[in-house]
C-alpha atoms as a PDB file:
ATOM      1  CA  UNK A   1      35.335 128.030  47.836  1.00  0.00           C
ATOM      2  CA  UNK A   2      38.622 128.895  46.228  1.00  0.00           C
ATOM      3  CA  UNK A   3      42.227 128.067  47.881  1.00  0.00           C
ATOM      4  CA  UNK A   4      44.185 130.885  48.963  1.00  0.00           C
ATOM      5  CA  UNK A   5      47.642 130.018  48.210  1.00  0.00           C
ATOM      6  CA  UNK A   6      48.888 133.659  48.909  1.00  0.00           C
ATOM      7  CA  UNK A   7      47.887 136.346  51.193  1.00  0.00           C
ATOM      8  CA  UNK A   8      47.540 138.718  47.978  1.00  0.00           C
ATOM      9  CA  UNK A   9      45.140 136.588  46.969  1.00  0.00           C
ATOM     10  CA  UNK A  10      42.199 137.361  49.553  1.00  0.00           C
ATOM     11  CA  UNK A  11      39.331 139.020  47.470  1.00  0.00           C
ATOM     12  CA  UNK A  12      38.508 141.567  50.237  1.00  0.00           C
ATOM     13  CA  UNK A  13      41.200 145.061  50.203  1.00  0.00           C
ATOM     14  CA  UNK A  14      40.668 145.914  53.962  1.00  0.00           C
ATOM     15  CA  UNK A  15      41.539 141.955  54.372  1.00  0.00           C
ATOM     16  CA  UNK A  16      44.535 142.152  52.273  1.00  0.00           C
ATOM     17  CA  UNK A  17      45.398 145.119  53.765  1.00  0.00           C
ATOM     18  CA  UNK A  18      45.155 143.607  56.988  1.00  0.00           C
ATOM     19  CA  UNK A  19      47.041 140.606  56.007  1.00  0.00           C
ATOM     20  CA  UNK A  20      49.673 143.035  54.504  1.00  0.00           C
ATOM     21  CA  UNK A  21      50.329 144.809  58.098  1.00  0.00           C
ATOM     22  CA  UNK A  22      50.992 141.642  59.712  1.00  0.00           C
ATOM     23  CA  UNK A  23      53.477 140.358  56.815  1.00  0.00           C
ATOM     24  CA  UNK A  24      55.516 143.068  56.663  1.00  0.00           C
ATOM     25  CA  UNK A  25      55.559 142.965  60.851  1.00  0.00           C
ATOM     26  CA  UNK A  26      57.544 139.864  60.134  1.00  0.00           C
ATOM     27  CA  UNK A  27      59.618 141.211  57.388  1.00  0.00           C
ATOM     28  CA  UNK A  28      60.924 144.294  59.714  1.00  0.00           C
ATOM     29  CA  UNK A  29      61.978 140.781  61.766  1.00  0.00           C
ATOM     30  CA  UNK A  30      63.205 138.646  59.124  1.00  0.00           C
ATOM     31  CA  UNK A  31      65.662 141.667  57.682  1.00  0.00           C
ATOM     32  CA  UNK A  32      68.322 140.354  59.976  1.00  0.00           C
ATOM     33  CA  UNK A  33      68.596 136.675  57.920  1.00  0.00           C
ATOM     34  CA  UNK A  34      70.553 136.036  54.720  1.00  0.00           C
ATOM     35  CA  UNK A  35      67.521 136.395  51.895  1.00  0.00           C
ATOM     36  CA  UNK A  36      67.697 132.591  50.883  1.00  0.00           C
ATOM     37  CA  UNK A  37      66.178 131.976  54.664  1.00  0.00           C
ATOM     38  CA  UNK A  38      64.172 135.361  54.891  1.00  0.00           C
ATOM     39  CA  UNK A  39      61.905 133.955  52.009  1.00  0.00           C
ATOM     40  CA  UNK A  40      61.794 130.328  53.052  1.00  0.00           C
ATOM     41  CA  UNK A  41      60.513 132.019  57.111  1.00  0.00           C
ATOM     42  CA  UNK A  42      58.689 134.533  55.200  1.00  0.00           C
ATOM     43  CA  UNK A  43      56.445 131.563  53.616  1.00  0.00           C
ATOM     44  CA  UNK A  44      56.156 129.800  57.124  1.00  0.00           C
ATOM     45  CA  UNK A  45      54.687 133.248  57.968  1.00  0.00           C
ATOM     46  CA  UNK A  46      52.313 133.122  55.525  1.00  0.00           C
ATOM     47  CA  UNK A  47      51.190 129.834  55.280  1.00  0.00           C
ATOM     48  CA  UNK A  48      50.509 129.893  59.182  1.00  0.00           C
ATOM     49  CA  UNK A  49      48.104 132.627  58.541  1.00  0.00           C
ATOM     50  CA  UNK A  50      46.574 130.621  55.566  1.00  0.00           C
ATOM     51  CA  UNK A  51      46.021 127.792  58.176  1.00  0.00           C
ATOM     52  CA  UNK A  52      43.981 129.997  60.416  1.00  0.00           C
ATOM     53  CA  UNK A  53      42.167 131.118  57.609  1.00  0.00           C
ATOM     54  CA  UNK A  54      41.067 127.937  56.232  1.00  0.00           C
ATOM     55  CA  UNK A  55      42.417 128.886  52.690  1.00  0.00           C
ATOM     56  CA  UNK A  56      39.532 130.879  51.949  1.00  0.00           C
ATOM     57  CA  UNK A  57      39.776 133.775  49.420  1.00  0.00           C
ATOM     58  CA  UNK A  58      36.631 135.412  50.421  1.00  0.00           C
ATOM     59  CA  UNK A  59      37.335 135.666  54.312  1.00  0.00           C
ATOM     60  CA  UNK A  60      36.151 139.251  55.797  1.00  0.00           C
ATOM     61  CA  UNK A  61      38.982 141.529  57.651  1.00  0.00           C
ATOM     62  CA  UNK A  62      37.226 140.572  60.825  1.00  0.00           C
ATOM     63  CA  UNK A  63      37.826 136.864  59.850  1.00  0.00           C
ATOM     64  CA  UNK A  64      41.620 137.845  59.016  1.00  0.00           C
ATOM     65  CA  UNK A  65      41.994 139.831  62.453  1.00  0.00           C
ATOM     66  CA  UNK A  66      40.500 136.703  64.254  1.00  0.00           C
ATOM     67  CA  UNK A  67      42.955 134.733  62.319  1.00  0.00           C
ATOM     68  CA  UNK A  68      46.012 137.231  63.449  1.00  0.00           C
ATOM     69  CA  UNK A  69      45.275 136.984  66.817  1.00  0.00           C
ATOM     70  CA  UNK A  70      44.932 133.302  66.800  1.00  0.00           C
ATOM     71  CA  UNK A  71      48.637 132.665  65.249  1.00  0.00           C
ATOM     72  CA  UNK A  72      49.876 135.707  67.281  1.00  0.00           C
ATOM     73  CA  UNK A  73      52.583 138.653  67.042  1.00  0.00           C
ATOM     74  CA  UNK A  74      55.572 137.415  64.323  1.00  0.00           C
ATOM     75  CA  UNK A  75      57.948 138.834  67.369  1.00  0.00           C
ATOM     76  CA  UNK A  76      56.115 136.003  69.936  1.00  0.00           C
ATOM     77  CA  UNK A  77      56.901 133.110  67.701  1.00  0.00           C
ATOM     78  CA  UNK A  78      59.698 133.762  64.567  1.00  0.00           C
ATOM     79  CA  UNK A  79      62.453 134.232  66.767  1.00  0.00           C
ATOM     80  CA  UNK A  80      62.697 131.243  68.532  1.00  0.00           C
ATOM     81  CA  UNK A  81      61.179 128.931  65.946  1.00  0.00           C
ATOM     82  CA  UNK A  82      64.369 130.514  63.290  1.00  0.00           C
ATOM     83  CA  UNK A  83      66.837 129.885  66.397  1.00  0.00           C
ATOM     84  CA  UNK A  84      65.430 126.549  67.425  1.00  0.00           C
ATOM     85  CA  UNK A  85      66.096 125.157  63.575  1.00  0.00           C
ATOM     86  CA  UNK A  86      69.120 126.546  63.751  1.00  0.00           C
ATOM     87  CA  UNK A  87      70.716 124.729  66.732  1.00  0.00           C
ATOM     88  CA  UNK A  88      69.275 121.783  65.286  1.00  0.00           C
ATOM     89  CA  UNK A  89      71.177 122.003  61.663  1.00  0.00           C
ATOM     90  CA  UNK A  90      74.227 123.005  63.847  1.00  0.00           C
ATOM     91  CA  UNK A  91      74.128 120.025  66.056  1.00  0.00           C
ATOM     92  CA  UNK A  92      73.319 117.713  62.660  1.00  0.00           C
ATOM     93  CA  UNK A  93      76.394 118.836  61.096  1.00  0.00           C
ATOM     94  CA  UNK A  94      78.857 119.907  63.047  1.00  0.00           C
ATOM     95  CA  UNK A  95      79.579 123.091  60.993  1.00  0.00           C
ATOM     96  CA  UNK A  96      81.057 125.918  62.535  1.00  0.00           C
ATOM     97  CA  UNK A  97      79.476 128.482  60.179  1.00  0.00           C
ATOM     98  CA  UNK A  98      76.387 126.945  61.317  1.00  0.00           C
ATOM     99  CA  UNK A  99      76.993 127.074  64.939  1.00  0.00           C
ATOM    100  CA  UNK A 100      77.886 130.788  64.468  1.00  0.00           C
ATOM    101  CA  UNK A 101      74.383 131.035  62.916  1.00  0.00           C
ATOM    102  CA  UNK A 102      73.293 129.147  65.650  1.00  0.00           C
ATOM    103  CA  UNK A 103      74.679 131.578  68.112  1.00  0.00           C
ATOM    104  CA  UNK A 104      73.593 134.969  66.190  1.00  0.00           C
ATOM    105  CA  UNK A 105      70.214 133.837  65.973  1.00  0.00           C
ATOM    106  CA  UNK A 106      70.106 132.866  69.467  1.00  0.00           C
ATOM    107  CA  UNK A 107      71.377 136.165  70.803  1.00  0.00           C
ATOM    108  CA  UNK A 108      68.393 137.765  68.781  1.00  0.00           C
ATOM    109  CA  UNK A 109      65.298 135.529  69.888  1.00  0.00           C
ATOM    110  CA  UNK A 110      65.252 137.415  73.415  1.00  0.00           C
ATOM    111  CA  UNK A 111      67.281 138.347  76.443  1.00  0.00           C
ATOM    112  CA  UNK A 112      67.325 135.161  78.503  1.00  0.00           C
ATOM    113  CA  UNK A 113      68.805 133.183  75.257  1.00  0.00           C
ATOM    114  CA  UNK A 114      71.270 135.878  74.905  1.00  0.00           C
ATOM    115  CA  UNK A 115      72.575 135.460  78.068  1.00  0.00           C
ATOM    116  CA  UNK A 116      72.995 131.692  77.644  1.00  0.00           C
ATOM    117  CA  UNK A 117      75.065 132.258  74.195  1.00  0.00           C
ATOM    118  CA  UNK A 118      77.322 134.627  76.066  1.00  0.00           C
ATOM    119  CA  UNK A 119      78.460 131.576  77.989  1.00  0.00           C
ATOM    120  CA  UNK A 120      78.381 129.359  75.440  1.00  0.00           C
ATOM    121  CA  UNK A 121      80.295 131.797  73.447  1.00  0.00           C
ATOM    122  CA  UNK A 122      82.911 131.280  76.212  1.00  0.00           C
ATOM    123  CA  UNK A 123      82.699 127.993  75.970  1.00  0.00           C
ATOM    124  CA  UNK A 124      83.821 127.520  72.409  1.00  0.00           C
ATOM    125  CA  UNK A 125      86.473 130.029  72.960  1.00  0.00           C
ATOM    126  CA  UNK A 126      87.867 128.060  75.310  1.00  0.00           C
ATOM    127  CA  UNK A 127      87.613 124.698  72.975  1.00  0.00           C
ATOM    128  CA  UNK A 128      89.610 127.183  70.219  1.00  0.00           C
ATOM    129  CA  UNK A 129      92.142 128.069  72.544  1.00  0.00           C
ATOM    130  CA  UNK A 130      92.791 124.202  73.267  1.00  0.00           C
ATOM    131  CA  UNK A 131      93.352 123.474  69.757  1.00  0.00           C
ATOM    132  CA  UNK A 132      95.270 126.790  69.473  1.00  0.00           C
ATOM    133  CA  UNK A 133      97.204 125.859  72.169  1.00  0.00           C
ATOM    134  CA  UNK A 134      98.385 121.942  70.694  1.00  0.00           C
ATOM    135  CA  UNK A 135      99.319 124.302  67.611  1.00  0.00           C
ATOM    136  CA  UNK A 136     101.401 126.224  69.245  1.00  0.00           C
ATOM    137  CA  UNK A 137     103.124 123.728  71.138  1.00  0.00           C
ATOM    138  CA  UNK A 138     103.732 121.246  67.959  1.00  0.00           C
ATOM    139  CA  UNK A 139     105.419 124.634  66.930  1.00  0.00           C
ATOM    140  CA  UNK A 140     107.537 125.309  69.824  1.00  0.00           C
ATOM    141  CA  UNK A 141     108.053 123.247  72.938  1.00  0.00           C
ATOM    142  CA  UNK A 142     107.875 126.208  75.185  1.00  0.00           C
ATOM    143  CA  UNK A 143     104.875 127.742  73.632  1.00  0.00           C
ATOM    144  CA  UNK A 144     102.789 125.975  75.595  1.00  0.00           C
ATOM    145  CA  UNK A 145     102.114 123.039  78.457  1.00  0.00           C
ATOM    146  CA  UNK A 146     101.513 121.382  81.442  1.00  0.00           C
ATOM    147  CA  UNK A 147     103.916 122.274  84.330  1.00  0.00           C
ATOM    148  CA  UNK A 148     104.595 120.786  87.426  1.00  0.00           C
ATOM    149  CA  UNK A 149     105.648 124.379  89.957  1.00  0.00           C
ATOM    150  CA  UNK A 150     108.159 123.808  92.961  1.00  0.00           C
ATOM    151  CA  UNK A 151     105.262 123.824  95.066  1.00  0.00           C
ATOM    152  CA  UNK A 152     103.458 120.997  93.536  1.00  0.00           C
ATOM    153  CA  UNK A 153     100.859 123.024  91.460  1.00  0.00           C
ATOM    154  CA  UNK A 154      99.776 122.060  88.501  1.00  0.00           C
ATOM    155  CA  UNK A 155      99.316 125.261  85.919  1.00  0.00           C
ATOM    156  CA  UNK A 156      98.757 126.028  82.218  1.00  0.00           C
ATOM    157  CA  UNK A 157     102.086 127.951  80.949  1.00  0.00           C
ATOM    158  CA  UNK A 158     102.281 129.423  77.769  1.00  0.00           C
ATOM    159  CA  UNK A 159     104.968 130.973  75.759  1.00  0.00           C
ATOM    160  CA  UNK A 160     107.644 129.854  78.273  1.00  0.00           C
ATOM    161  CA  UNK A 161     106.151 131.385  81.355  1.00  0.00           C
ATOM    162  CA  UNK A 162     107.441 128.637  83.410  1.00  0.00           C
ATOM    163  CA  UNK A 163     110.805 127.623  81.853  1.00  0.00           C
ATOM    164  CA  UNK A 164     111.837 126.442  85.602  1.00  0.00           C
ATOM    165  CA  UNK A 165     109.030 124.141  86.301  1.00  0.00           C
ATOM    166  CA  UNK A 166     108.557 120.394  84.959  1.00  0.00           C
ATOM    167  CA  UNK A 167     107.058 119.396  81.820  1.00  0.00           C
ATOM    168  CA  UNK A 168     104.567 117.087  82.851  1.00  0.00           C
ATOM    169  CA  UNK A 169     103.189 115.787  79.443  1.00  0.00           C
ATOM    170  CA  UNK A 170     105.767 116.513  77.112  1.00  0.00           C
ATOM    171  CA  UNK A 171     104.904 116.410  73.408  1.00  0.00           C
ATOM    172  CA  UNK A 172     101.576 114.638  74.691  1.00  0.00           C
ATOM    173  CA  UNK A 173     100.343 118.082  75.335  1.00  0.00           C
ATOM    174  CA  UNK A 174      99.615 118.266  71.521  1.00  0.00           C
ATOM    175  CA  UNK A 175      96.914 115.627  70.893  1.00  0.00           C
ATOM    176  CA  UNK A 176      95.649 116.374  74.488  1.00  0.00           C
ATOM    177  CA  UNK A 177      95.054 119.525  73.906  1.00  0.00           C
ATOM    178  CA  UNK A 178      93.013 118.808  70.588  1.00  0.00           C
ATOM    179  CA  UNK A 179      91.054 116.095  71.923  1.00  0.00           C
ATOM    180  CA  UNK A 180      89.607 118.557  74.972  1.00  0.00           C
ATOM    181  CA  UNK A 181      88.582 121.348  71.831  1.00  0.00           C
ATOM    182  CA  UNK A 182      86.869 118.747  69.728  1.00  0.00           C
ATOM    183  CA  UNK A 183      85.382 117.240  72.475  1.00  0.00           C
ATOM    184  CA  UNK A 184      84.334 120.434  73.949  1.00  0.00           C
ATOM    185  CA  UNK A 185      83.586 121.669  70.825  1.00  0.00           C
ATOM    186  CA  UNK A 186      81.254 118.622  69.703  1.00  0.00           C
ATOM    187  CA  UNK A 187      79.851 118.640  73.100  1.00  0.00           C
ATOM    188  CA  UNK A 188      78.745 122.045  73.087  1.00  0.00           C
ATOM    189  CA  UNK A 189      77.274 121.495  69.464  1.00  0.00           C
ATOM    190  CA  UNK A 190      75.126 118.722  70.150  1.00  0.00           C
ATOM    191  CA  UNK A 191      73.694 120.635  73.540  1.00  0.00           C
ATOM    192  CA  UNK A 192      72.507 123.968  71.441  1.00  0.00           C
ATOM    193  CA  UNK A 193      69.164 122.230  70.468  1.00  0.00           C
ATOM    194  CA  UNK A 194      68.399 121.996  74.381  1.00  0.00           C
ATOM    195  CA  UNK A 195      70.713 125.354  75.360  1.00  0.00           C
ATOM    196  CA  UNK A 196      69.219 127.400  72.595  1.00  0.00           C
ATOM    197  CA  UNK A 197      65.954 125.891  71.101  1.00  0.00           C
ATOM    198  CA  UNK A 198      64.537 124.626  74.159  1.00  0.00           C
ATOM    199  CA  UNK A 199      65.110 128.334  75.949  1.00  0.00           C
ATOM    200  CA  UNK A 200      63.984 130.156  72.917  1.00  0.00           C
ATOM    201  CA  UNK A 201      60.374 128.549  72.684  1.00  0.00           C
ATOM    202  CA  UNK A 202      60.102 129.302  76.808  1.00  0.00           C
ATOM    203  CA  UNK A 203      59.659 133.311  75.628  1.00  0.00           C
END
């Protein structure tokens, strides 16, 4: 029996056309990615299908439907599997581009992950406005701080919002301040794999 390699390849037209339908399901999907990974998910696609079929070139279009239903709707699986791999690069490197591809692809493998990047989106805002803030304070001493208020509360001030209250940590607000955003930030990096990948495959 010959090895199909490629879909195209199956001998039979209402097979290929079959085949076709289903591809082209996950290319409507796939539209969203960068081409570089459209083509490498694409082949994932493809080669799942070839799996089911045994690599046979012959194989009937009710051996290709069989197949289809067996590996299932590109919508049920290609989401989650393109978000889980992406949290994982993300938490690997520690690249923000990548935890921004991370996020998108999140948002877009179903409701219940979107909801969870909203609040991690939150979360690194916050570790950006930490870093922001030790900027802005190396810059100017009243941009930002720790204060001590005449009532014993502790608060945030920024751009000289409390210019009567103490100055609790001084020019120590600076590296402070940058060691909460990495450490946030790093934190909430090596968490998407379990935030995002773990939720997306529970579709």
């Amino acid at each position: 029996m010959a090895v199909l390699e490629r879909l195209t390849e199956l001998e039979h037209e209402p097979a290929r056309a079959l085949a076709a339908e289903y591809m082209q399901e996950a290319d409507i999907l796939l539209g969203r990615l960068p081409r570089s990974v459209a083509r490498h998910y694409r082949r994932e696609v493809e080669l799942r299908v070839i799996d089911a079929l045994n690599g046979g070139r012959n194989a009937s279009a009710e051996t290709v439907a069989r197949a289809l239903d067996l590996v299932g709707p590109p919508g049920h699986y290609l989401p989650s599997e393109i978000a889980a791999q992406a949290a994982r690069l993300a938490a690997r490197s520690l690249n923000p581009r990548r935890v921004v591809e991370a996020l998108r692809y999140g948002a877009m493998s179903g409701p219940g992950t979107a909801a969870a990047v909203s609040v991690l989106g939150l979360l690194y805002a916050a570790a950006v406005f930490a870093v922001i803030a030790g900027i802005a304070r190396l810059i100017s001493p009243d941009a930002a701080g720790i204060y001590q208020l005449a009532n014993g509360a502790y608060v945030l001030g920024l751009g000289g919002n409390y210019a009567d209250a103490r100055d609790v940590l001084g020019i120590l607000f600076v590296p402070l301040s940058w060691a909460v955003g990495a450490g946030l930030y790093t934190a909430l990096t090596q968490l998407l794999p379990v935030l995002i990948g773990q939720r997306s495959r529970k579709r």
